[in-house]
C-alpha atoms as a PDB file:
ATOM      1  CA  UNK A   1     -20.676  40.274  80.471  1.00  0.00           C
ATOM      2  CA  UNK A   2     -22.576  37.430  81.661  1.00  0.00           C
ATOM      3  CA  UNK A   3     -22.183  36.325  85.338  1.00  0.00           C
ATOM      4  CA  UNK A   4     -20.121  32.540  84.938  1.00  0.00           C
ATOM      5  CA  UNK A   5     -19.124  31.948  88.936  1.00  0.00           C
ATOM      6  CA  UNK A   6     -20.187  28.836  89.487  1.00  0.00           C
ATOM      7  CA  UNK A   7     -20.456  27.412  86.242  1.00  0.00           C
ATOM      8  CA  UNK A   8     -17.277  24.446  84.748  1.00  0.00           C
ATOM      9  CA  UNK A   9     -15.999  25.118  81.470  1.00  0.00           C
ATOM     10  CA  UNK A  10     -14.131  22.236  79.742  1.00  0.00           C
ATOM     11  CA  UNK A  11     -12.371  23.492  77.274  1.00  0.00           C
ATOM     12  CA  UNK A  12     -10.319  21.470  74.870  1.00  0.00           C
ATOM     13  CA  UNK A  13      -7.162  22.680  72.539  1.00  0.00           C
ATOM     14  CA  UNK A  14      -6.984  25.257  74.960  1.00  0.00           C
ATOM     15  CA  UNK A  15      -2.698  25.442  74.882  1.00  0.00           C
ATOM     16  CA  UNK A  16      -3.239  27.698  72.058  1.00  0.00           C
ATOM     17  CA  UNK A  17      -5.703  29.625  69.448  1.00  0.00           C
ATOM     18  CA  UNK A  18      -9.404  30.033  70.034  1.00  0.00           C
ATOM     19  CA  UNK A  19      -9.045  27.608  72.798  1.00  0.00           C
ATOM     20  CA  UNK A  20      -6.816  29.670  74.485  1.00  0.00           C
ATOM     21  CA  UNK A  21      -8.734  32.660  74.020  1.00  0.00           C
ATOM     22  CA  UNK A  22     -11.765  31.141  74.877  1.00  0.00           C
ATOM     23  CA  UNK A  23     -10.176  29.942  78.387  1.00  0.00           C
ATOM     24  CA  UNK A  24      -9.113  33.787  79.445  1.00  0.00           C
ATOM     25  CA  UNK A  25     -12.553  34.628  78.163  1.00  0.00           C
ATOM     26  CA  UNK A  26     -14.162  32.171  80.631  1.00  0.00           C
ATOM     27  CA  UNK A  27     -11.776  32.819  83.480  1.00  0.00           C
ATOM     28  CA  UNK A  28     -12.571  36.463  83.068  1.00  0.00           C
ATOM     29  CA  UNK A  29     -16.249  35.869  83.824  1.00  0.00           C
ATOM     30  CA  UNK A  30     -15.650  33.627  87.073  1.00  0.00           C
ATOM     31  CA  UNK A  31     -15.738  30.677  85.556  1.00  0.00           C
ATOM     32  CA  UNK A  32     -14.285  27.082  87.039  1.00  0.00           C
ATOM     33  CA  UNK A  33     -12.128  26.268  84.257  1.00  0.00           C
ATOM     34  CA  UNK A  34     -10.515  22.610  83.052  1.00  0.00           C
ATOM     35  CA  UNK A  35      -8.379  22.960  80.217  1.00  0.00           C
ATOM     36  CA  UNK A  36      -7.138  20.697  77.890  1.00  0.00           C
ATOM     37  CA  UNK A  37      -4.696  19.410  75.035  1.00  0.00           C
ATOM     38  CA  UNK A  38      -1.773  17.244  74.685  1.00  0.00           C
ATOM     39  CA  UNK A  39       0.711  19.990  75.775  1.00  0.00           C
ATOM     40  CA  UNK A  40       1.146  20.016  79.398  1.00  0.00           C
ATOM     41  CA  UNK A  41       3.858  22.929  79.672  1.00  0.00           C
ATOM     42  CA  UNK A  42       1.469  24.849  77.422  1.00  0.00           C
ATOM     43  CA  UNK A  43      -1.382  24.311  79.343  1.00  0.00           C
ATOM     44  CA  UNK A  44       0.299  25.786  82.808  1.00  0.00           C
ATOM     45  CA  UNK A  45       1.265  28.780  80.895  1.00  0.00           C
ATOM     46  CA  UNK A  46      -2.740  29.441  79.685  1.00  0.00           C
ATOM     47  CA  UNK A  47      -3.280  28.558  83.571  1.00  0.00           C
ATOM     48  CA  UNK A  48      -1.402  31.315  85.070  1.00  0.00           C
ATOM     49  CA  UNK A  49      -2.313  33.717  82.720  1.00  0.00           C
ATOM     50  CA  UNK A  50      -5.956  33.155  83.417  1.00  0.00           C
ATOM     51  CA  UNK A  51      -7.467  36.074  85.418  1.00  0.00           C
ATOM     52  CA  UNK A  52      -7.981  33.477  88.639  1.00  0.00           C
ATOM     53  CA  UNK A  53      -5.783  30.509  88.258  1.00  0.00           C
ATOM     54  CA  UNK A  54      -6.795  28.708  91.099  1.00  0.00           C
ATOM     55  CA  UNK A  55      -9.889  28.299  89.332  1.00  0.00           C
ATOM     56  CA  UNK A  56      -8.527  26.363  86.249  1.00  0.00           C
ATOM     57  CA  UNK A  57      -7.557  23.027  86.253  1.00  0.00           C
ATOM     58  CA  UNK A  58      -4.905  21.588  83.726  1.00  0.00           C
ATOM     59  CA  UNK A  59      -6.188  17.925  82.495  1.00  0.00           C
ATOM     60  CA  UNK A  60      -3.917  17.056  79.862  1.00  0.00           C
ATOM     61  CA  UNK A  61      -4.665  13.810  77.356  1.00  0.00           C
ATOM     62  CA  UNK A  62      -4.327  13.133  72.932  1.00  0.00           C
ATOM     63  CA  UNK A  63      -7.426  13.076  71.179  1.00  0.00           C
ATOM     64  CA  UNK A  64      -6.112  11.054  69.565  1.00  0.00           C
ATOM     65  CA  UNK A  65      -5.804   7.969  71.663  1.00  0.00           C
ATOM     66  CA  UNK A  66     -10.046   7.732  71.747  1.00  0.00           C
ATOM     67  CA  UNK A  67     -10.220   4.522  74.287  1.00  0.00           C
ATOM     68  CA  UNK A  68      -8.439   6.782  76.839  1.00  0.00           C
ATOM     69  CA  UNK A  69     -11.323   9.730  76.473  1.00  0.00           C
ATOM     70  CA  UNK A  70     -14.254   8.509  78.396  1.00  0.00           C
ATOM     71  CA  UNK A  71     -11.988   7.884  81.475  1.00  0.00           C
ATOM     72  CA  UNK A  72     -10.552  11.663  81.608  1.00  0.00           C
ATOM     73  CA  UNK A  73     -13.868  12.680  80.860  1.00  0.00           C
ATOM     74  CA  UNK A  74     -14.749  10.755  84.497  1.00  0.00           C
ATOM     75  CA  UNK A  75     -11.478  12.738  85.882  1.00  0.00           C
ATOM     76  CA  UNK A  76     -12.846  16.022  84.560  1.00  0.00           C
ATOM     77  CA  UNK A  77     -15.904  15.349  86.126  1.00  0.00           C
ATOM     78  CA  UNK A  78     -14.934  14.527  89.415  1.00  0.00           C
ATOM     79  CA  UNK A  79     -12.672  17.803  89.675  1.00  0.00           C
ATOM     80  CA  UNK A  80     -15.430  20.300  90.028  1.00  0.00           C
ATOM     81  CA  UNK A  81     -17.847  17.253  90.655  1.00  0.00           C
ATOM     82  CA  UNK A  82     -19.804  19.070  86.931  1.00  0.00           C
ATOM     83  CA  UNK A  83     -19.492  19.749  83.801  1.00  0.00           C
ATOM     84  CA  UNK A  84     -22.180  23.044  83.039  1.00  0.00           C
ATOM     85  CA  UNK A  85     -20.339  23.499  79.257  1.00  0.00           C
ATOM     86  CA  UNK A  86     -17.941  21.687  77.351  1.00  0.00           C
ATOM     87  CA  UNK A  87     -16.311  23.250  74.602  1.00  0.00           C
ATOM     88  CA  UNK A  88     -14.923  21.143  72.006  1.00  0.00           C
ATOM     89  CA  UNK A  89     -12.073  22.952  70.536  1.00  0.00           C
ATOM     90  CA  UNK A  90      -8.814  20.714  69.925  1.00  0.00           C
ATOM     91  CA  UNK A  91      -8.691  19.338  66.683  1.00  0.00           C
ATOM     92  CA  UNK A  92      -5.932  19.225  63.588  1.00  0.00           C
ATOM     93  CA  UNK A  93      -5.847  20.607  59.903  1.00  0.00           C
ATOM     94  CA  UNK A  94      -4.768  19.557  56.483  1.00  0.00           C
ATOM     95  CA  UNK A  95      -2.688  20.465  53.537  1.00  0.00           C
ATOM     96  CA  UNK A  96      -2.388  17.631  51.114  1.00  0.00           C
ATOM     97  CA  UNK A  97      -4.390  16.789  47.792  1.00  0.00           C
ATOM     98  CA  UNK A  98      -6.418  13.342  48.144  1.00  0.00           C
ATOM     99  CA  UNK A  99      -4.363  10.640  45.868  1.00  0.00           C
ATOM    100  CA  UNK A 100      -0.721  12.070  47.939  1.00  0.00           C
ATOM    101  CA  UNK A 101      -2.635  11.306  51.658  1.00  0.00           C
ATOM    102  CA  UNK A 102      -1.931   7.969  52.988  1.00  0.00           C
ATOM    103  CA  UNK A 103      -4.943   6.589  54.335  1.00  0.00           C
ATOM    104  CA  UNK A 104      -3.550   6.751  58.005  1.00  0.00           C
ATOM    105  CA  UNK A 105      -3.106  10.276  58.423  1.00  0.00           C
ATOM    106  CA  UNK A 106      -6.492  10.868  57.298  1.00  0.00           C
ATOM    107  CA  UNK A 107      -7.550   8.248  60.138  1.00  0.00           C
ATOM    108  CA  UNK A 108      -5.637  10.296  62.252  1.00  0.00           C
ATOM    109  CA  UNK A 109      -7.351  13.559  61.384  1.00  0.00           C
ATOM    110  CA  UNK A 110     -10.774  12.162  62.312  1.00  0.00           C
ATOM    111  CA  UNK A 111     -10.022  10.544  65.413  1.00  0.00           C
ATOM    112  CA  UNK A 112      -9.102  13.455  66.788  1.00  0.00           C
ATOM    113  CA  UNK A 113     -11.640  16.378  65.170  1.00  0.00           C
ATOM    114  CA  UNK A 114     -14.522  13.908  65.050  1.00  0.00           C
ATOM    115  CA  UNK A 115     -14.271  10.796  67.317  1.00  0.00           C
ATOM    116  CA  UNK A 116     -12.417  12.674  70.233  1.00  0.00           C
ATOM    117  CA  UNK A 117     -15.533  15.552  70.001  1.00  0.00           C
ATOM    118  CA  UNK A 118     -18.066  12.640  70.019  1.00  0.00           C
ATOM    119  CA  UNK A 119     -16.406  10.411  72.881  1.00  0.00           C
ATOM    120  CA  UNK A 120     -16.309  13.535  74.926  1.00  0.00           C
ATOM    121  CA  UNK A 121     -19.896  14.380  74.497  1.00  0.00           C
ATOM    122  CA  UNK A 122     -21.377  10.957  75.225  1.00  0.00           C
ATOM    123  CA  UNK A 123     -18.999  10.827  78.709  1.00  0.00           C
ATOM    124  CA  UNK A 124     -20.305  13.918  79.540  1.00  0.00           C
ATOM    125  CA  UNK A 125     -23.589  13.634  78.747  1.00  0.00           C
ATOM    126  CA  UNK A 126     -24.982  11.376  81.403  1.00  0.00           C
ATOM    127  CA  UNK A 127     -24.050  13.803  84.042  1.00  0.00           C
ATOM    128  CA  UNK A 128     -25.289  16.796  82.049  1.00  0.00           C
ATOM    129  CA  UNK A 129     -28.694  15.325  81.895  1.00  0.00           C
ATOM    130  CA  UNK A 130     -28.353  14.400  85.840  1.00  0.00           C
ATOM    131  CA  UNK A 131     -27.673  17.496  87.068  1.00  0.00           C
ATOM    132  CA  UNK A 132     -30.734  19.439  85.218  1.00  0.00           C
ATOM    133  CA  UNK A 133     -28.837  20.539  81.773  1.00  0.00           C
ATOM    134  CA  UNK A 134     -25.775  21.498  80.119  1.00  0.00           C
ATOM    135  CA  UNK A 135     -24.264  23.061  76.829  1.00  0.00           C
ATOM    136  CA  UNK A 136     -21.961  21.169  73.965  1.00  0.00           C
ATOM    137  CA  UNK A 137     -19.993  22.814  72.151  1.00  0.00           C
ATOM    138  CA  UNK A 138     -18.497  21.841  69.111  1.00  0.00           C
ATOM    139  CA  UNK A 139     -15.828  23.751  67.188  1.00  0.00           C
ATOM    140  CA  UNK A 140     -16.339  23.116  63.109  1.00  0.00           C
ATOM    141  CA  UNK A 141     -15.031  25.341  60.246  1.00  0.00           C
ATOM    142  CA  UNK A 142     -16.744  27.181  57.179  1.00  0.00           C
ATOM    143  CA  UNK A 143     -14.924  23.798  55.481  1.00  0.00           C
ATOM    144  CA  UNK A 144     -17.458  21.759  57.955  1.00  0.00           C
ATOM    145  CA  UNK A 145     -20.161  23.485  55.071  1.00  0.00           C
ATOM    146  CA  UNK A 146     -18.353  22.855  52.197  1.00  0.00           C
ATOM    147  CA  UNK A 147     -14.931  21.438  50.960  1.00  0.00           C
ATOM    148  CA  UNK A 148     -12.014  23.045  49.478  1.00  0.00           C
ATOM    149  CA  UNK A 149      -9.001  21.775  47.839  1.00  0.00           C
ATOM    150  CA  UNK A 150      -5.815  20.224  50.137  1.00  0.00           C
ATOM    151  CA  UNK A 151      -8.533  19.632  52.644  1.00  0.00           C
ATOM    152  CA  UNK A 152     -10.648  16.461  52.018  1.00  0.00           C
ATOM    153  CA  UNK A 153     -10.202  14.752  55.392  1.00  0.00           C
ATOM    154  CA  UNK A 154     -10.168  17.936  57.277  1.00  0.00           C
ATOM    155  CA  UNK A 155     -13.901  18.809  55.616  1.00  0.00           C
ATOM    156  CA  UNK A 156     -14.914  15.304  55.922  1.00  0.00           C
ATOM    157  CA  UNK A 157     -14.344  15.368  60.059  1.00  0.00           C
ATOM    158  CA  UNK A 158     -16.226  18.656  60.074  1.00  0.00           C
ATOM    159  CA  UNK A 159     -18.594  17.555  58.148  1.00  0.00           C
ATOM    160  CA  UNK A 160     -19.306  14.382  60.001  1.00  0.00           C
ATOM    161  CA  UNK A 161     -19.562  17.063  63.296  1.00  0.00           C
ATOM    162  CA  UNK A 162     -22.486  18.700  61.644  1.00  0.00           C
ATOM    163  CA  UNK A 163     -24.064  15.782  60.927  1.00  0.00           C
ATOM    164  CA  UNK A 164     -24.053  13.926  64.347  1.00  0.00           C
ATOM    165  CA  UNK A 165     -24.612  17.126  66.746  1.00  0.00           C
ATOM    166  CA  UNK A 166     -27.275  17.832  64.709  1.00  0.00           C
ATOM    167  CA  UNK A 167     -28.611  14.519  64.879  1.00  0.00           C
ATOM    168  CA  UNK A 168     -27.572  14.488  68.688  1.00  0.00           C
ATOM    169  CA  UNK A 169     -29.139  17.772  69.396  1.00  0.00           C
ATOM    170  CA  UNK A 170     -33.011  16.728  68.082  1.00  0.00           C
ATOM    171  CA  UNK A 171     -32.476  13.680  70.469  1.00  0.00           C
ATOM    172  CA  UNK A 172     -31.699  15.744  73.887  1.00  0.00           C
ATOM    173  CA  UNK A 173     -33.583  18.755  72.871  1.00  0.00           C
ATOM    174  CA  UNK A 174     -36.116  17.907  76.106  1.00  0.00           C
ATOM    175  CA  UNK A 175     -33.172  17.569  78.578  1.00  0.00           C
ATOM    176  CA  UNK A 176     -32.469  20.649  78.590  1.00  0.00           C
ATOM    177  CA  UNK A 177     -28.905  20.428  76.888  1.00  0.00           C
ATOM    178  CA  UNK A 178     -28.168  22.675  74.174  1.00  0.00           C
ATOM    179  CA  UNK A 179     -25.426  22.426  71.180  1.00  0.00           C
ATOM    180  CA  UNK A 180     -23.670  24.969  69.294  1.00  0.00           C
ATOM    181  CA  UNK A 181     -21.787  24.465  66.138  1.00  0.00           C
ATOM    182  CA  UNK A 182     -19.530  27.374  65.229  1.00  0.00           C
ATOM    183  CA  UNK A 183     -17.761  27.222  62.109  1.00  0.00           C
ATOM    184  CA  UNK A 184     -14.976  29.768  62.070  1.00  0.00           C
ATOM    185  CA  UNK A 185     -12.923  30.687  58.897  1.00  0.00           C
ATOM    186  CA  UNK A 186      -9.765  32.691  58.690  1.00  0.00           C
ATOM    187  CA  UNK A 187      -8.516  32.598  62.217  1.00  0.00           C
ATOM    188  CA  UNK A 188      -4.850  33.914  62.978  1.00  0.00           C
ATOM    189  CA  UNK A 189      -3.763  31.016  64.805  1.00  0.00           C
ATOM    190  CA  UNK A 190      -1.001  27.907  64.358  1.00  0.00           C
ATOM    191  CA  UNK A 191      -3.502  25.694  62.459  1.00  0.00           C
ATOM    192  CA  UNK A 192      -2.102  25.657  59.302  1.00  0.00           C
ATOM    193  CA  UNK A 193       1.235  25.605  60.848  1.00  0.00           C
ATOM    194  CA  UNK A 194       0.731  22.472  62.500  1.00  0.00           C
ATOM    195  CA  UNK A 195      -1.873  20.959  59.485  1.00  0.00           C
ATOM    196  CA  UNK A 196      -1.154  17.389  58.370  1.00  0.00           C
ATOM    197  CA  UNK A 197       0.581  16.836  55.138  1.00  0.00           C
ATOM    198  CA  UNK A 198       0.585  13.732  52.902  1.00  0.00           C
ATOM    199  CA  UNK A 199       2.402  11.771  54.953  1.00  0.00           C
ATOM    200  CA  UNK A 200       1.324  13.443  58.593  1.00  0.00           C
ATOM    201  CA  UNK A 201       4.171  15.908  59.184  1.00  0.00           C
ATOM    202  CA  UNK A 202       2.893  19.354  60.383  1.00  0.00           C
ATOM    203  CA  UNK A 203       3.345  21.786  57.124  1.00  0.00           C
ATOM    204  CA  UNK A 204       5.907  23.923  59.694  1.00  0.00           C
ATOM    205  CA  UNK A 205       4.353  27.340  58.005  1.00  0.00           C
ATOM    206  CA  UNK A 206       1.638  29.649  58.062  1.00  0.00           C
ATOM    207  CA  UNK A 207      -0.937  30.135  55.194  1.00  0.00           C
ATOM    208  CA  UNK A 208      -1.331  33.865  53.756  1.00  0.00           C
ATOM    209  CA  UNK A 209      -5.197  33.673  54.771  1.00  0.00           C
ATOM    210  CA  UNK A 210      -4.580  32.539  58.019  1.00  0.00           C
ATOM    211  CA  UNK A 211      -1.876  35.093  58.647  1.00  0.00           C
ATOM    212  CA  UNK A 212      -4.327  37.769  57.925  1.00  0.00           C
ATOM    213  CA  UNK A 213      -6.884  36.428  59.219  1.00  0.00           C
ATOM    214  CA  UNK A 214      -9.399  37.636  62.506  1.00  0.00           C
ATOM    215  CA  UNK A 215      -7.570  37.177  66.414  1.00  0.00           C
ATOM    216  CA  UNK A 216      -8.732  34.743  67.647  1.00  0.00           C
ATOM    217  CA  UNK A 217      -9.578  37.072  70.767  1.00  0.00           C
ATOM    218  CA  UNK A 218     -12.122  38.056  68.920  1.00  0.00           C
ATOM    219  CA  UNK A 219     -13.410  34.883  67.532  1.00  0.00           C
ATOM    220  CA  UNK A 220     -13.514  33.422  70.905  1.00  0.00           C
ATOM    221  CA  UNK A 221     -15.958  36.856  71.590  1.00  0.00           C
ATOM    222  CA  UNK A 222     -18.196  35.879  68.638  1.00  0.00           C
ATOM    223  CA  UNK A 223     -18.070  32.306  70.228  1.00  0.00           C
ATOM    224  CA  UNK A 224     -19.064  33.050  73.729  1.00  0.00           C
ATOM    225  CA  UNK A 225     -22.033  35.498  72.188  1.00  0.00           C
ATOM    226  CA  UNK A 226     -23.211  32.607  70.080  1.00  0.00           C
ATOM    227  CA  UNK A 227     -22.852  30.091  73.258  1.00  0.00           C
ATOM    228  CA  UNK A 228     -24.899  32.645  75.467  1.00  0.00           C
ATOM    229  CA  UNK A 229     -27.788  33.336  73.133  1.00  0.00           C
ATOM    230  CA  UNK A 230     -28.095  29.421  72.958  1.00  0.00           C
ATOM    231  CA  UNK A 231     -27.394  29.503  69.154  1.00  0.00           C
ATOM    232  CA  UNK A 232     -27.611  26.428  67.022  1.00  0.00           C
ATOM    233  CA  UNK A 233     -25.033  27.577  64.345  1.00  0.00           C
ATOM    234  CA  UNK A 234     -23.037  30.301  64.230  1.00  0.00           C
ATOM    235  CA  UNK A 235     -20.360  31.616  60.675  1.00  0.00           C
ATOM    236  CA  UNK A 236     -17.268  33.737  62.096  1.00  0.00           C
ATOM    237  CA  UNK A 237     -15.228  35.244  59.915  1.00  0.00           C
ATOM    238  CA  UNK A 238     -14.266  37.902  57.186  1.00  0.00           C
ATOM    239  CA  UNK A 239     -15.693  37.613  53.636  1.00  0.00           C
ATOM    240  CA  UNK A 240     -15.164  33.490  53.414  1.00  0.00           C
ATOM    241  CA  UNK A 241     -18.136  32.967  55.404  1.00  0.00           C
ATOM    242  CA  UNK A 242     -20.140  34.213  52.703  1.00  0.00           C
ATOM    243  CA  UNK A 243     -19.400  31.138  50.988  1.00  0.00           C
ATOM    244  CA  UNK A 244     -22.229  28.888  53.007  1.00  0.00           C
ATOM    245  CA  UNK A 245     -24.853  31.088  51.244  1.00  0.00           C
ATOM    246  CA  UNK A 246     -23.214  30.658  48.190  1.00  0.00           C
ATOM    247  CA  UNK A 247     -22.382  26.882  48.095  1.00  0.00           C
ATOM    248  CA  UNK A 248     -26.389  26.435  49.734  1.00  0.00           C
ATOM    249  CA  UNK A 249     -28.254  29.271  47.002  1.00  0.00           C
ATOM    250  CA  UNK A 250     -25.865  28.327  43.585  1.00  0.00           C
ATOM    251  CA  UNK A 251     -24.048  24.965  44.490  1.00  0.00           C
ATOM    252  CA  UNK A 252     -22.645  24.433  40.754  1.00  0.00           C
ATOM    253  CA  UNK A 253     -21.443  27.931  40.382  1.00  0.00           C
ATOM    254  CA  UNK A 254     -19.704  27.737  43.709  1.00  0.00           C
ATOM    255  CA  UNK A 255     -18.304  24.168  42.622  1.00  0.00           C
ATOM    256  CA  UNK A 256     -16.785  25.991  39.696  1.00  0.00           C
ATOM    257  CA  UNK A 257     -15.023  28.888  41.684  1.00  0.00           C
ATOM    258  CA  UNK A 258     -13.671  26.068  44.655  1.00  0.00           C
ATOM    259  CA  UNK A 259     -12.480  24.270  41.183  1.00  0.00           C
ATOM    260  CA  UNK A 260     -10.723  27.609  40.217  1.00  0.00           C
ATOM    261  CA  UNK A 261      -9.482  28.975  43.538  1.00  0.00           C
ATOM    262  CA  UNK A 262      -5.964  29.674  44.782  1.00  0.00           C
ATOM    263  CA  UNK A 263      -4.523  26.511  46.985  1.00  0.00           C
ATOM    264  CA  UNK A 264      -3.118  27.307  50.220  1.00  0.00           C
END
């Protein structure tokens, strides 16, 4: 395991999931942890279950609320006095069909998987480039490659991820700051519990894929080998991540089966 004592992690949506997983992850390599999310009480518990908690810092703030972002990303920075990576993790999902979604809880979904990732990134940035380097990270989904049904605003955030940390990434190349994308699929976690319906209410259950799905101990693993290896783009997952192959090699045969496939 690599040698992290020394190095800040900012981590956010780490109260729960991959976050959290990717927090005792962190902590268990010596990191200087600041974790994030909306949940305060939440946050403590991830705290003191972190290998050295007087190492991790509890910043709490909504994604949501993006004007607020680039002054806790000033707060998280004068903590540890550095931000070495950032880990974009906190973000929201979706379960409603396009012509049911009022137009304000799709808003909703991208300020907070899209615009709260970006206005993180740019606050940090400065002081990234300062200090000799750094690491983004951004956390898609397999839907961040192609879209699925009950999920149009969810893909389209992900999407949009792809498309400006690539972008972002050709432009700070020669500053020595690298970006990862990883794009998980089936994760057991509380995603679909808490994923927006038509009118913004959390769906309040668990999806049969998700519920079978990988730990997300061990997605945070896959994460943190991707983030050390420097990787541009990493697919985590069970058999769903073969679908980026299949939507890139045979597009119209993969829009068929998406047409065709179960909805959950």
């Amino acid at each position: 395991m690599k040698d992290m004592k020394n190095s800040v992690v900012w981590i956010t949506g780490a109260s729960s999931g991959i976050g959290e997983a990717l927090a005792y992850n962190y902590s268990a390599q010596g990191a200087k942890l600041i974790i994030s999310s909306r949940n305060r009480d939440e946050l403590f518990r991830v705290k003191m279950a972190c290998k050295n908690p007087a190492l991790v810092h509890v910043l709490s703030f909504d994604l949501e609320q993006t004007e607020t972002l680039p002054q806790k990303a000033a707060d998280a920075i004068r903590i540890f006095g550095r931000i070495d990576l950032l880990i974009n993790s906190g973000g929201i999902s979706q379960r409603s069909f396009v012509l049911d979604t009022s137009l304000q809880t799709e808003e909703k979904i991208m300020r907070v998987n899209f615009w709260g990732s970006v206005a993180l990134s740019k606050a940090v940035l400065p002081t990234m480039i300062a200090q000799g380097g750094g690491h983004i990270v951004c956390i898609s989904s397999l839907v961040g490659k192609f879209g699925t049904k009950l999920r149009a605003g969810y893909a389209a955030s992900k999407h949009a991820l792809h498309g400006y940390f690539d972008s972002l990434r050709s432009e700070v190349f020669d500053k020595n700051i690298n970006i990862t994308i990883a794009c998980p699929g089936y994760i057991k976690t509380n995603v679909t519990i808490n994923a927006l319906t038509a009118d913004g209410t959390p769906q309040g259950s668990m999806d049969e894929a998700q519920a079978n799905g990988m730990s997300p101990e061990l997605c945070a693993g896959e994460i943190v080998n991707a983030i050390t290896k420097k990787k541009e783009e990493v697919y985590i997952g069970g058999k769903e991540v073969k679908g980026v192959l299949f939507k890139r090699l045979l597009p119209e045969r993969f829009s068929k089966y998406i047409r065709k496939a179960k909805v959950t």
